[in-house]
C-alpha atoms as a PDB file:
ATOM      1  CA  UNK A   1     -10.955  19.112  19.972  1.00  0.00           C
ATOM      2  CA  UNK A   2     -13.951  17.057  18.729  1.00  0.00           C
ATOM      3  CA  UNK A   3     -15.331  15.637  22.015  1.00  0.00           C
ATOM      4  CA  UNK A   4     -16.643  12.387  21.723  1.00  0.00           C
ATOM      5  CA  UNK A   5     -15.902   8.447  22.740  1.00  0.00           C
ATOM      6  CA  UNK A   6     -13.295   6.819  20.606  1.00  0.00           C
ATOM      7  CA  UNK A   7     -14.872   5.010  17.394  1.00  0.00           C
ATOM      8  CA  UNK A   8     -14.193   3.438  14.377  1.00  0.00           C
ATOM      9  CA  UNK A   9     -13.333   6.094  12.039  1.00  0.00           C
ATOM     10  CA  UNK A  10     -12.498   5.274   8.485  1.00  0.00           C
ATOM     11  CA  UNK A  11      -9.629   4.249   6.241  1.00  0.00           C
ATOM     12  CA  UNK A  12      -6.886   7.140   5.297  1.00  0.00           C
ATOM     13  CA  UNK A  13      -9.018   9.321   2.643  1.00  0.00           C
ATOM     14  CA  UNK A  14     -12.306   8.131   3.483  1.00  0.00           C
ATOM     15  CA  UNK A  15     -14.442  10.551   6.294  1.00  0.00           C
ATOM     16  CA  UNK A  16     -11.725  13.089   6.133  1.00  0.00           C
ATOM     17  CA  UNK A  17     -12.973  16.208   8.366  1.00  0.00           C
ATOM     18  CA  UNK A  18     -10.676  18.507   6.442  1.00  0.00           C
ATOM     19  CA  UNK A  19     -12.629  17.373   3.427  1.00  0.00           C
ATOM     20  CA  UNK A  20     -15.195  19.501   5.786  1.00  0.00           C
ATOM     21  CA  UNK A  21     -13.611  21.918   7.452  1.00  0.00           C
ATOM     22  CA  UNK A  22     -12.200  22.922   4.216  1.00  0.00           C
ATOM     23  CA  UNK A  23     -15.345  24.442   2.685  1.00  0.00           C
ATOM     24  CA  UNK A  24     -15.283  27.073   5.881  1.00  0.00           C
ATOM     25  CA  UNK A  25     -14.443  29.987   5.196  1.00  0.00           C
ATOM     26  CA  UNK A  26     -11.694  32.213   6.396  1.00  0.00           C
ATOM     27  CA  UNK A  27     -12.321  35.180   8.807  1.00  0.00           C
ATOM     28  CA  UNK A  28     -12.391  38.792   7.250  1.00  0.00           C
ATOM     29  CA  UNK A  29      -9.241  39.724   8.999  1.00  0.00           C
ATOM     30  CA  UNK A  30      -7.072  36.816   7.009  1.00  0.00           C
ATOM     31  CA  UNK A  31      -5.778  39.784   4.544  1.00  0.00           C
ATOM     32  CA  UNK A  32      -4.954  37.159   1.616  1.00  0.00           C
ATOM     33  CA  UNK A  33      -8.058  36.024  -0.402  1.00  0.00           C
ATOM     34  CA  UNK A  34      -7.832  32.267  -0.044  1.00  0.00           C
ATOM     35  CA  UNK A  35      -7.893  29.975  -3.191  1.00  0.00           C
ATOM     36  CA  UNK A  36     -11.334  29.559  -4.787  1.00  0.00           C
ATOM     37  CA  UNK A  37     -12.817  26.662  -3.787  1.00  0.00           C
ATOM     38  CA  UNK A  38     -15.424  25.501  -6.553  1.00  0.00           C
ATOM     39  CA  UNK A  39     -15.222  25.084 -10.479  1.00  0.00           C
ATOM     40  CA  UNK A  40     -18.205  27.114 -12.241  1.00  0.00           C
ATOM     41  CA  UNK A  41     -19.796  23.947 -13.805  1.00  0.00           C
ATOM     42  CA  UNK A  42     -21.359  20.745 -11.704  1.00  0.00           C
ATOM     43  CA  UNK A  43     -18.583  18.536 -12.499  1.00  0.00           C
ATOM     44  CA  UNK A  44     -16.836  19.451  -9.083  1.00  0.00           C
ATOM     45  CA  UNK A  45     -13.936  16.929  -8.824  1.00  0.00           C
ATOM     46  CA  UNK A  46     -12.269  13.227 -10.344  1.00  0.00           C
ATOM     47  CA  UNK A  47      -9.575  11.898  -8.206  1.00  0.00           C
ATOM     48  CA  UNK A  48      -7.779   8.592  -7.678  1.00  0.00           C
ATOM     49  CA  UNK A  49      -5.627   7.783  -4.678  1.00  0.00           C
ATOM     50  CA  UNK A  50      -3.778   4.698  -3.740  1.00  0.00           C
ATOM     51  CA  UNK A  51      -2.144   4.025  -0.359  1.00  0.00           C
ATOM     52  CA  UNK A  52       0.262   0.640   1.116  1.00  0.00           C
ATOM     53  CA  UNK A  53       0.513  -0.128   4.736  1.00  0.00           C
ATOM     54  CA  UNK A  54       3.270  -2.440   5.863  1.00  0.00           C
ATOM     55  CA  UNK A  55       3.919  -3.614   9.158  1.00  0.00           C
ATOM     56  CA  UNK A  56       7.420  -3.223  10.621  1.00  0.00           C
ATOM     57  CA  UNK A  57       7.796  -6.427  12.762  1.00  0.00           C
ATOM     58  CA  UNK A  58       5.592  -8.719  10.896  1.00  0.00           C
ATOM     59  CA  UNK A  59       4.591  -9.603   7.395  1.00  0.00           C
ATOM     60  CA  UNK A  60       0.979  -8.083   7.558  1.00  0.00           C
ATOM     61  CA  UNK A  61      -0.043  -5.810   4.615  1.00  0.00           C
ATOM     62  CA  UNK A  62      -2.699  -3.658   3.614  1.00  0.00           C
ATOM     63  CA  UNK A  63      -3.297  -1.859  -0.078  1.00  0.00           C
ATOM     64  CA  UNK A  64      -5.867   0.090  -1.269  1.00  0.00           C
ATOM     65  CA  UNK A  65      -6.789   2.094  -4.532  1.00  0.00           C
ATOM     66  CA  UNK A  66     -10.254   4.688  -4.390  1.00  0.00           C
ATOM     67  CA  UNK A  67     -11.979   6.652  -7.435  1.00  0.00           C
ATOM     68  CA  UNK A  68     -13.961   9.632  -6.806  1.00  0.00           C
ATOM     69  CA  UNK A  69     -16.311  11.761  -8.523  1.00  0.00           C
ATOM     70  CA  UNK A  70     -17.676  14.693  -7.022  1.00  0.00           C
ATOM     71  CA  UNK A  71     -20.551  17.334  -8.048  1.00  0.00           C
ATOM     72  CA  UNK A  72     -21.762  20.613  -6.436  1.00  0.00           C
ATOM     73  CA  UNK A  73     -24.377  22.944  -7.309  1.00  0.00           C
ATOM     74  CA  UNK A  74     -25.424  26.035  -5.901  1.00  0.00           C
ATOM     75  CA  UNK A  75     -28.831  26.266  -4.298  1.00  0.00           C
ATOM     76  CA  UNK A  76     -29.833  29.774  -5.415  1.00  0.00           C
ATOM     77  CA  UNK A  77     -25.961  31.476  -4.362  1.00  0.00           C
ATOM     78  CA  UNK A  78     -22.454  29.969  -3.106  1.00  0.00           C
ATOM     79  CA  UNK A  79     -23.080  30.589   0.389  1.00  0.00           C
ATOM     80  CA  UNK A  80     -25.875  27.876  -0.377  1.00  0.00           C
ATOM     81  CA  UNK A  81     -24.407  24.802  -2.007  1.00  0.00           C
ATOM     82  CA  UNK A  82     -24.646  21.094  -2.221  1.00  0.00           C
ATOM     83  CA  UNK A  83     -22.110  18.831  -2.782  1.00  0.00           C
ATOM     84  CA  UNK A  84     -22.160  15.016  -3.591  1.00  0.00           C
ATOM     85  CA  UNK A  85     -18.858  12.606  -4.083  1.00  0.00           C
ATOM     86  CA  UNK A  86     -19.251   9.358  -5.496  1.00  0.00           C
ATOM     87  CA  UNK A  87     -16.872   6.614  -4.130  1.00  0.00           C
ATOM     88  CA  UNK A  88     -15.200   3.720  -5.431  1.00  0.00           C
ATOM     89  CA  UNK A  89     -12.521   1.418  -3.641  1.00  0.00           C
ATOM     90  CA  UNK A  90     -10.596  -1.423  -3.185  1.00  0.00           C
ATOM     91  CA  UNK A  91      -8.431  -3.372  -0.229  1.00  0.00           C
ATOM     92  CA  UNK A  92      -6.054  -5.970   0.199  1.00  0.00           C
ATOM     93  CA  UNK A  93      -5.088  -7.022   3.374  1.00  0.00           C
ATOM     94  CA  UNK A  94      -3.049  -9.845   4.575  1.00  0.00           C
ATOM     95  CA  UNK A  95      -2.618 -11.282   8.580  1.00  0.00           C
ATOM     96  CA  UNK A  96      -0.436 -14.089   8.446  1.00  0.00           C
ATOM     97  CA  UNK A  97      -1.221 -14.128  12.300  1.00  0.00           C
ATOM     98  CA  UNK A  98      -4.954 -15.061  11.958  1.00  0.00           C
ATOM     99  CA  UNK A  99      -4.412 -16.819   8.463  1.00  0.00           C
ATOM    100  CA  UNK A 100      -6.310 -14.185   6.716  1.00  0.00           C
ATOM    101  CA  UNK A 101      -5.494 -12.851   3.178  1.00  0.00           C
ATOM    102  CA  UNK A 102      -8.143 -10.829   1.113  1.00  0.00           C
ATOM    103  CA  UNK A 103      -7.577  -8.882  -1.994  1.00  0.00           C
ATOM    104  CA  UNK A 104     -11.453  -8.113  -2.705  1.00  0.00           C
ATOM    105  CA  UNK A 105     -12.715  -5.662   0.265  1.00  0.00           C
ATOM    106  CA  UNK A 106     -14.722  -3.250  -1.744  1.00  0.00           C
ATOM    107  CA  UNK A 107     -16.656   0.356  -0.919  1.00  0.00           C
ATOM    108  CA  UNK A 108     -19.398   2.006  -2.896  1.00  0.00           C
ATOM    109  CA  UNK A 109     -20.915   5.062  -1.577  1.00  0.00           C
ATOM    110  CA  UNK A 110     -22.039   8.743  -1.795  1.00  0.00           C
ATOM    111  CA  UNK A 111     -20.805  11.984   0.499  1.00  0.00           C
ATOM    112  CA  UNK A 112     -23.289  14.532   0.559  1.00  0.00           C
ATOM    113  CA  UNK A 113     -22.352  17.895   1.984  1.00  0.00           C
ATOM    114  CA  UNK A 114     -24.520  20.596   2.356  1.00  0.00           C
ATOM    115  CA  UNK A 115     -22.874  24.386   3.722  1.00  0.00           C
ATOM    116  CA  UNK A 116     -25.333  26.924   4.527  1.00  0.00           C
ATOM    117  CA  UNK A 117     -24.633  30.522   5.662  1.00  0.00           C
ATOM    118  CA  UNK A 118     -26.988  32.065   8.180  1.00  0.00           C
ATOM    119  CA  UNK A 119     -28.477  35.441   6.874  1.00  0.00           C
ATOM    120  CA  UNK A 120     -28.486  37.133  10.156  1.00  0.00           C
ATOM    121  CA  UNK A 121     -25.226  36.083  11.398  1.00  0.00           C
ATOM    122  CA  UNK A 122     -22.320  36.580   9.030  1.00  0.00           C
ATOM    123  CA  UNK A 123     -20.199  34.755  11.348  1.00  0.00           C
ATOM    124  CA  UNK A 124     -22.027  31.677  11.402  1.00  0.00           C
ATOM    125  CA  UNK A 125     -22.541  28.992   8.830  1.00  0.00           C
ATOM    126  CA  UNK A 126     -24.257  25.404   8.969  1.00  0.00           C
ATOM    127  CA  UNK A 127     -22.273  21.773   7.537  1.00  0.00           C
ATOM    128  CA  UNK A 128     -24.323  18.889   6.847  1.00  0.00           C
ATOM    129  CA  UNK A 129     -22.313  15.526   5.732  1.00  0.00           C
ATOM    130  CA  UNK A 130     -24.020  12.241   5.380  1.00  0.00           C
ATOM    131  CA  UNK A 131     -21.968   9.537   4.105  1.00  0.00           C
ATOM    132  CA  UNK A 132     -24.035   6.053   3.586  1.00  0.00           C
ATOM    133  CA  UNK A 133     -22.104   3.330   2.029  1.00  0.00           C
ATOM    134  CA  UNK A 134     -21.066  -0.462   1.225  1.00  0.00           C
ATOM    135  CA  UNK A 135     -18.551  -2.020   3.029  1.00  0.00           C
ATOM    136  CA  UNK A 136     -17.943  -5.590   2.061  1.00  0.00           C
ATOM    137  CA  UNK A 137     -16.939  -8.389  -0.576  1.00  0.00           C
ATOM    138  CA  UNK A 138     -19.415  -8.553  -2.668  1.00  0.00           C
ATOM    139  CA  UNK A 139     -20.633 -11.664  -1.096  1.00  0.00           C
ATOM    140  CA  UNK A 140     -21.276 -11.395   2.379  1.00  0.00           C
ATOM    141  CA  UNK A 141     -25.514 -10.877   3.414  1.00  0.00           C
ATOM    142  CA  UNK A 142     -25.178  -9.010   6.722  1.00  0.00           C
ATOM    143  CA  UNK A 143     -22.983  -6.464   7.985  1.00  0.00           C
ATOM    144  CA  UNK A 144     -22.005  -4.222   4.801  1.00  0.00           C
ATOM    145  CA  UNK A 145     -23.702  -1.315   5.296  1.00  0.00           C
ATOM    146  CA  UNK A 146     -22.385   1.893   6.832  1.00  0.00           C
ATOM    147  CA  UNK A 147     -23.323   5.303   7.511  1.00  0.00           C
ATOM    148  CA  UNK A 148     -21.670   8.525   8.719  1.00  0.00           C
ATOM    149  CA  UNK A 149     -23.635  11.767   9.592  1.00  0.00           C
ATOM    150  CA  UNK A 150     -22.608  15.376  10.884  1.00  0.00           C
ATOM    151  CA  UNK A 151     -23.842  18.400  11.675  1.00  0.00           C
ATOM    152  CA  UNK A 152     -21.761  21.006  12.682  1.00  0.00           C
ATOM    153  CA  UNK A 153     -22.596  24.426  13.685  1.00  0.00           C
ATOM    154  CA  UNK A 154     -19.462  26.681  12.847  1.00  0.00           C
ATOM    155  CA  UNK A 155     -18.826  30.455  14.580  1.00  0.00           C
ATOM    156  CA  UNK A 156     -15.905  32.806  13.554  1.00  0.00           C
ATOM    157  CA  UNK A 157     -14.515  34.918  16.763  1.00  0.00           C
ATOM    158  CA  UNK A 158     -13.950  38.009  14.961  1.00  0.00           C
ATOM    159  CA  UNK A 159     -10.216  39.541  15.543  1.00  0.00           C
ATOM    160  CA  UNK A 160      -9.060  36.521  16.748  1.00  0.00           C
ATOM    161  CA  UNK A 161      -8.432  34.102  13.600  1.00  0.00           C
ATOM    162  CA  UNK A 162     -10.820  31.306  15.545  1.00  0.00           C
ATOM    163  CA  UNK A 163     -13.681  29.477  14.468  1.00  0.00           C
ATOM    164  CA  UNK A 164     -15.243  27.185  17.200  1.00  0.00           C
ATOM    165  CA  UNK A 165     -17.959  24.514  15.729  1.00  0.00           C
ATOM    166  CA  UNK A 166     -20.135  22.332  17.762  1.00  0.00           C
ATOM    167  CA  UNK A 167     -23.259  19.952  17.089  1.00  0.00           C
ATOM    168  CA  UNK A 168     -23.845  16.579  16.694  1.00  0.00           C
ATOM    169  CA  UNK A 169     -22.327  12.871  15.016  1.00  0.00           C
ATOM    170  CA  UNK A 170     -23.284   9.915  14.510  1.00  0.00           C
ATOM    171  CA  UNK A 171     -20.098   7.384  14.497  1.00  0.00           C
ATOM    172  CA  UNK A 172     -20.098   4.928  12.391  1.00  0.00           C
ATOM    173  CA  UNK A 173     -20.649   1.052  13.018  1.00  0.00           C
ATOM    174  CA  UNK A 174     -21.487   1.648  16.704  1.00  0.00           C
ATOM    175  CA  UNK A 175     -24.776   1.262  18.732  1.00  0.00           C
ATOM    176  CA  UNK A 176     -26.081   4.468  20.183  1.00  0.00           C
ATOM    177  CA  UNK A 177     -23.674   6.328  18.024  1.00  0.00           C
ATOM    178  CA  UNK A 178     -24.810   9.894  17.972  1.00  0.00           C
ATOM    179  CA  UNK A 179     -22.106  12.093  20.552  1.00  0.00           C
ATOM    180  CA  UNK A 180     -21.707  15.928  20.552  1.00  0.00           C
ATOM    181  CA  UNK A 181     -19.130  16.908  18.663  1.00  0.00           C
ATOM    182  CA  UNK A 182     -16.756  20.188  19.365  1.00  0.00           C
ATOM    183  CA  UNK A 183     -13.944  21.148  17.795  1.00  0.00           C
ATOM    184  CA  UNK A 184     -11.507  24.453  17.735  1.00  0.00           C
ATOM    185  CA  UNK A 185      -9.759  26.019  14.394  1.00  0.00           C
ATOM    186  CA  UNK A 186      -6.895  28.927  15.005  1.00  0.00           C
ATOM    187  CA  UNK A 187      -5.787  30.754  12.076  1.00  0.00           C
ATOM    188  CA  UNK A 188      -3.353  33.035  13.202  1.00  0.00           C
ATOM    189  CA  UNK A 189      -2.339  34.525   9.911  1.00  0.00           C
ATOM    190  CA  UNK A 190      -3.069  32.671   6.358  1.00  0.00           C
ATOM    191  CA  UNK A 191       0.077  30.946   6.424  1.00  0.00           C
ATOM    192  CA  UNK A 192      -0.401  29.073   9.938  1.00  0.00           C
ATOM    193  CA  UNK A 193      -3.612  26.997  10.779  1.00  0.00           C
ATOM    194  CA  UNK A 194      -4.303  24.773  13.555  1.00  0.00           C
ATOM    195  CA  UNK A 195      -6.512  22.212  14.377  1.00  0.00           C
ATOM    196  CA  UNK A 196      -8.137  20.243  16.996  1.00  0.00           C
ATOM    197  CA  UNK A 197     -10.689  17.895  16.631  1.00  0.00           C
ATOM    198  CA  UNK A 198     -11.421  13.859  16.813  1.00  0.00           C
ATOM    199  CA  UNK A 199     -10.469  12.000  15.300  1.00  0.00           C
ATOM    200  CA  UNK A 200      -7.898  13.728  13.956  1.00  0.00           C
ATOM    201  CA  UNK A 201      -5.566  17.215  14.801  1.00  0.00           C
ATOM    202  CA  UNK A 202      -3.186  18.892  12.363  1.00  0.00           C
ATOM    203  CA  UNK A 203      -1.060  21.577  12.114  1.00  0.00           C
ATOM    204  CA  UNK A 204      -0.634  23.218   8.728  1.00  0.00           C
ATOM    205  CA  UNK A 205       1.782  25.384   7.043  1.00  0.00           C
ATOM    206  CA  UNK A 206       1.890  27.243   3.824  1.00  0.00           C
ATOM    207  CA  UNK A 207       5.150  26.713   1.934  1.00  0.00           C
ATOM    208  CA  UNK A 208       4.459  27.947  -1.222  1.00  0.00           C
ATOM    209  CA  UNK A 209       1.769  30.589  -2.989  1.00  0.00           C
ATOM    210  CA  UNK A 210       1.649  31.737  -6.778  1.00  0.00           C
ATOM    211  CA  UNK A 211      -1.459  34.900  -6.163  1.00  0.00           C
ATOM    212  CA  UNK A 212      -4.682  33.247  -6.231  1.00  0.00           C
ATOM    213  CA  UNK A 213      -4.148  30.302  -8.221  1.00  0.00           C
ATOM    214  CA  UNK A 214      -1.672  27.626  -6.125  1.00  0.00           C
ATOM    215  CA  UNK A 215      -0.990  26.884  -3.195  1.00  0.00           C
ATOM    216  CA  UNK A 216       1.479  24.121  -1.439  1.00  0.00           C
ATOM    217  CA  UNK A 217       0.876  23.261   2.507  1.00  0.00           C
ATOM    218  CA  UNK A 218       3.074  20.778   4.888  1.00  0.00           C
ATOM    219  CA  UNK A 219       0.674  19.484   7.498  1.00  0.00           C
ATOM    220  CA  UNK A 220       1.672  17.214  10.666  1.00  0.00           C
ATOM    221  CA  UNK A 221      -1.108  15.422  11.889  1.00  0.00           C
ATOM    222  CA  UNK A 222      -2.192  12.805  14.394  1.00  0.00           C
ATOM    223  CA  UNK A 223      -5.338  10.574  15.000  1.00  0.00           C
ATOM    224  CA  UNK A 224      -7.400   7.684  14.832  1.00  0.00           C
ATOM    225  CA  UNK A 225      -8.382   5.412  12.256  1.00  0.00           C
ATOM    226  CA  UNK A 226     -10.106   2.652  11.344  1.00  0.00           C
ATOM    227  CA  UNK A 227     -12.286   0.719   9.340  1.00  0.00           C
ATOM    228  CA  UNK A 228     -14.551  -2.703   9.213  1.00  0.00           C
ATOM    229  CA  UNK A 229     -15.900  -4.946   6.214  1.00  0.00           C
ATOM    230  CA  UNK A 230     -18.433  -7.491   5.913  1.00  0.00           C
ATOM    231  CA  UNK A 231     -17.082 -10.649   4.496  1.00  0.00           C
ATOM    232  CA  UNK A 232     -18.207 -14.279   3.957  1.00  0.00           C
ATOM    233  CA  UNK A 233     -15.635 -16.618   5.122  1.00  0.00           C
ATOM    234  CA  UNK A 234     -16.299 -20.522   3.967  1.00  0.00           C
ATOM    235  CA  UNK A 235     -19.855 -19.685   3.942  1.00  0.00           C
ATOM    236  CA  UNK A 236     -20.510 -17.397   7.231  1.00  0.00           C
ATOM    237  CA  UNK A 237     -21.046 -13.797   7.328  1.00  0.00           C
ATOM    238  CA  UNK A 238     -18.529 -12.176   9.703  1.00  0.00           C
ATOM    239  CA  UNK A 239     -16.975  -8.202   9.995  1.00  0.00           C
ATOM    240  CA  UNK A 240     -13.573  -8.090  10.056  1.00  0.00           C
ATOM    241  CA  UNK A 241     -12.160  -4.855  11.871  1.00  0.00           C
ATOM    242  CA  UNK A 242      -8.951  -2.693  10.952  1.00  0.00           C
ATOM    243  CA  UNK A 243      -7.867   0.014  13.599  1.00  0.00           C
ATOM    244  CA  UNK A 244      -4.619   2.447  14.413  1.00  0.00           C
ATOM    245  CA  UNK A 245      -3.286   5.349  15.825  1.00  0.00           C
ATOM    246  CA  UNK A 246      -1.272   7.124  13.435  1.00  0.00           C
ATOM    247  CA  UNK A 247       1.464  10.343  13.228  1.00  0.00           C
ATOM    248  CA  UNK A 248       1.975  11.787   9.633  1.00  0.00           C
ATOM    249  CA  UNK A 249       3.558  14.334   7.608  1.00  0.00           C
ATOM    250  CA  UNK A 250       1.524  15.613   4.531  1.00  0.00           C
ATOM    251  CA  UNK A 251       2.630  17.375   1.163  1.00  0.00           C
ATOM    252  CA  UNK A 252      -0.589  18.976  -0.637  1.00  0.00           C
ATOM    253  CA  UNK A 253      -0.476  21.146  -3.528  1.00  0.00           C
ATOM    254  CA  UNK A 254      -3.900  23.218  -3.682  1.00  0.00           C
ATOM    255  CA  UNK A 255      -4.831  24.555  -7.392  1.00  0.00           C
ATOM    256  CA  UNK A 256      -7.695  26.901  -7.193  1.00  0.00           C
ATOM    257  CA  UNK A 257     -11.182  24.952  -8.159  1.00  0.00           C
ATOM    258  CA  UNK A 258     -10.271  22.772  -6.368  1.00  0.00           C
ATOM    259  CA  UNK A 259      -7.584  20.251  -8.189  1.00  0.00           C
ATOM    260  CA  UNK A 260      -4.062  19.111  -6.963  1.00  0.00           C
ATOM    261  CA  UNK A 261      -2.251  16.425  -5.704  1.00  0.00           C
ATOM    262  CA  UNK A 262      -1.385  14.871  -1.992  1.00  0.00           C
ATOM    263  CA  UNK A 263       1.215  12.590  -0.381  1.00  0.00           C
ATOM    264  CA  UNK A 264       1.101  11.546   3.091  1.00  0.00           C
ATOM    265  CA  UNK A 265       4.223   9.479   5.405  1.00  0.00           C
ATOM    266  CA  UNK A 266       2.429   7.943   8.332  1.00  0.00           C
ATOM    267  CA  UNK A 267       3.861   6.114  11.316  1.00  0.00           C
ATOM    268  CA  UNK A 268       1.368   3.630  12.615  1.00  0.00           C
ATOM    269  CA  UNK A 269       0.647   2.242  16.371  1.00  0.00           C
ATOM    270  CA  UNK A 270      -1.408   0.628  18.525  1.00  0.00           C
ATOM    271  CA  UNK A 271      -2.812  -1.288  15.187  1.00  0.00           C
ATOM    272  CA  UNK A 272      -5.066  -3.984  15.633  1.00  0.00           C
ATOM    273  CA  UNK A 273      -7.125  -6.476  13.646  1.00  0.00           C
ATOM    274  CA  UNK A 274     -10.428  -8.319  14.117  1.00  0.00           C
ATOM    275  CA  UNK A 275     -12.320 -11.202  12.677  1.00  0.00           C
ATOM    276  CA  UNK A 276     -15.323 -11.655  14.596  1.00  0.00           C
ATOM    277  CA  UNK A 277     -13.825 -12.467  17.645  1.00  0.00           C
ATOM    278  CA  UNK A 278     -10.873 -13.699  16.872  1.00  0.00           C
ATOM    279  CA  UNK A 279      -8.093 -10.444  17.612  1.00  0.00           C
ATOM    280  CA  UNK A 280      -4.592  -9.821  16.351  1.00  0.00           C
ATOM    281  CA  UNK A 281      -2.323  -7.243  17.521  1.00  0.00           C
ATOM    282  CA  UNK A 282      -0.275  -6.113  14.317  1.00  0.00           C
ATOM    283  CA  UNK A 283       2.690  -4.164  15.886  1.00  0.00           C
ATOM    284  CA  UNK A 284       3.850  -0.874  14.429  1.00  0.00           C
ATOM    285  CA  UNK A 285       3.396   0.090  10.793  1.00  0.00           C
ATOM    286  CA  UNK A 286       4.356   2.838   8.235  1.00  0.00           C
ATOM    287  CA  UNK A 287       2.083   4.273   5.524  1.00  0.00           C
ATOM    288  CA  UNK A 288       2.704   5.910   2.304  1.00  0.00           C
ATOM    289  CA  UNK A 289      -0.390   7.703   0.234  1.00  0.00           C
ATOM    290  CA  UNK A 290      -0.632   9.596  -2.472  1.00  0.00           C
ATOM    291  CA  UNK A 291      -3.604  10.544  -4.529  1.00  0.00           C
ATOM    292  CA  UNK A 292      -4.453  13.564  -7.361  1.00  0.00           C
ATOM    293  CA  UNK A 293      -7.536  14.985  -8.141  1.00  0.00           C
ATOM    294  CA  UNK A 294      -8.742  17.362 -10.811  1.00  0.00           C
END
């Protein structure tokens, strides 16, 4: 798994590492081709999600709803590309314990991804992600900006269906935030994949696949997540902090290019809130998701 300190990650759909780990490539003895991954034109991807969080033994509440736009474009050959996604969102959360209700919590920010594989080394490729954005409500001074940055160093173990990455990453919203960062994916066969890595460890399974043009997967999945905002409450800046544990069980229907649709059920725990340093504990929560992209 990814070692590392536990952190603030992000908000479901935000830094997603299988948004990530999803651009590595299978190992040569996978017999099935997996789905193509890119479109043939920049225009890479348009997706909107939406998500509702509602706790189970109080009347806290959180909402969301993200836009996405996302480009690639080959540097000289596919095993060379860049990728950006554009970012759009909006939350509404409500703590009747620390009398706080907002319905404007707004990000704006770019993913930029850049896969390289090494010429000497077929087994080995490079992943780049930096992920700067703005984190607040639109009228807070201090405290709004974020940034996430990876670099991973991924190696295939031929014959035995694993890829083992390591390198560096820099958390975001912490001091001294740069940790090593290891993580372990077993493919089996194409129709079982695990993973293990922080901040978050799935198991998938493929239900359903039409040649090389659909796929459907059921993933189970557990991790951390998380997320802060700088707001300006009666006329001081402040961050307010959202955190969780969380179990889920994922639908996803993979179209090749790169389109489809996802819903996720999540049980939360160990949720907690923030304002400066005022602290809430929210109790237990469930989570539903769902989100389509082209």
């Amino acid at each position: 798994m990814l070692v590392s300190v536990p952190v603030l990650g992000q908000s479901p759909l935000q830094y997603r590492y299988e948004d990530i780990i999803a651009q590595e490539e299978p190992e040569e003895s996978v017999s099935i081709s997996p789905l193509k991954r890119y479109k043939s034109q920049a225009l890479q991807r348009l997706g909107v999600s939406s998500g509702y969080v509602q706790g189970l033994a109080s009347k806290n509440s959180h909402k969301w709803l993200q836009a996405e736009v996302g480009v690639g474009v080959p540097l000289g050959s596919f095993s060379n590309i860049l990728s950006a996604r554009f970012i759009f969102r909006e939350d509404s959360i409500t703590v009747p314990s620390l009398n706080f209700r907002h319905n404007h919590l707004y990000q704006l920010g770019a993913s930029l991804f850049w896969r390289k594989e090494f010429s000497d080394d077929v087994n080995r490729s490079m992943l780049i992600s930096v992920q700067p954005r703005y984190q607040g409500d639109m009228e807070a001074e201090s405290n709004t900006f974020g940034i996430f940055a990876m670099c991973l160093i991924n190696r295939q173990i031929p014959d035995t269906g694993m890829t083992f990455s390591y390198g560096l990453v820099h958390l975001n919203h912490l001091d001294n935030a740069i940790f090593p960062a290891l993580g372990i994916s077993w493919q089996p066969e194409y129709s079982t994949k695990v993973d293990l890595r922080f901040p978050e460890s799935a198991v998938s399974w493929l239900l359903v696949r039409e040649s090389n043009q659909m796929e459907k997967w059921l993933r189970l999945k557990v991790g951390f997540e998380g997320n802060r905002w700088g707001v300006n409450l009666d006329g001081v800046d402040t961050i307010v902090t959202s955190r969780h544990w969380k179990t889920a069980i994922v639908l996803e229907k993979l179209l090749a290019g790169g389109g489809g649709w996802t819903v996720e059920l999540s049980y939360l725990f160990a949720r907690e809130f923030e304002i400066g340093r005022d602290f809430s504990d929210l109790g237990d929560g469930v989570y539903l998701s769902c989100g389509i992209n082209y």
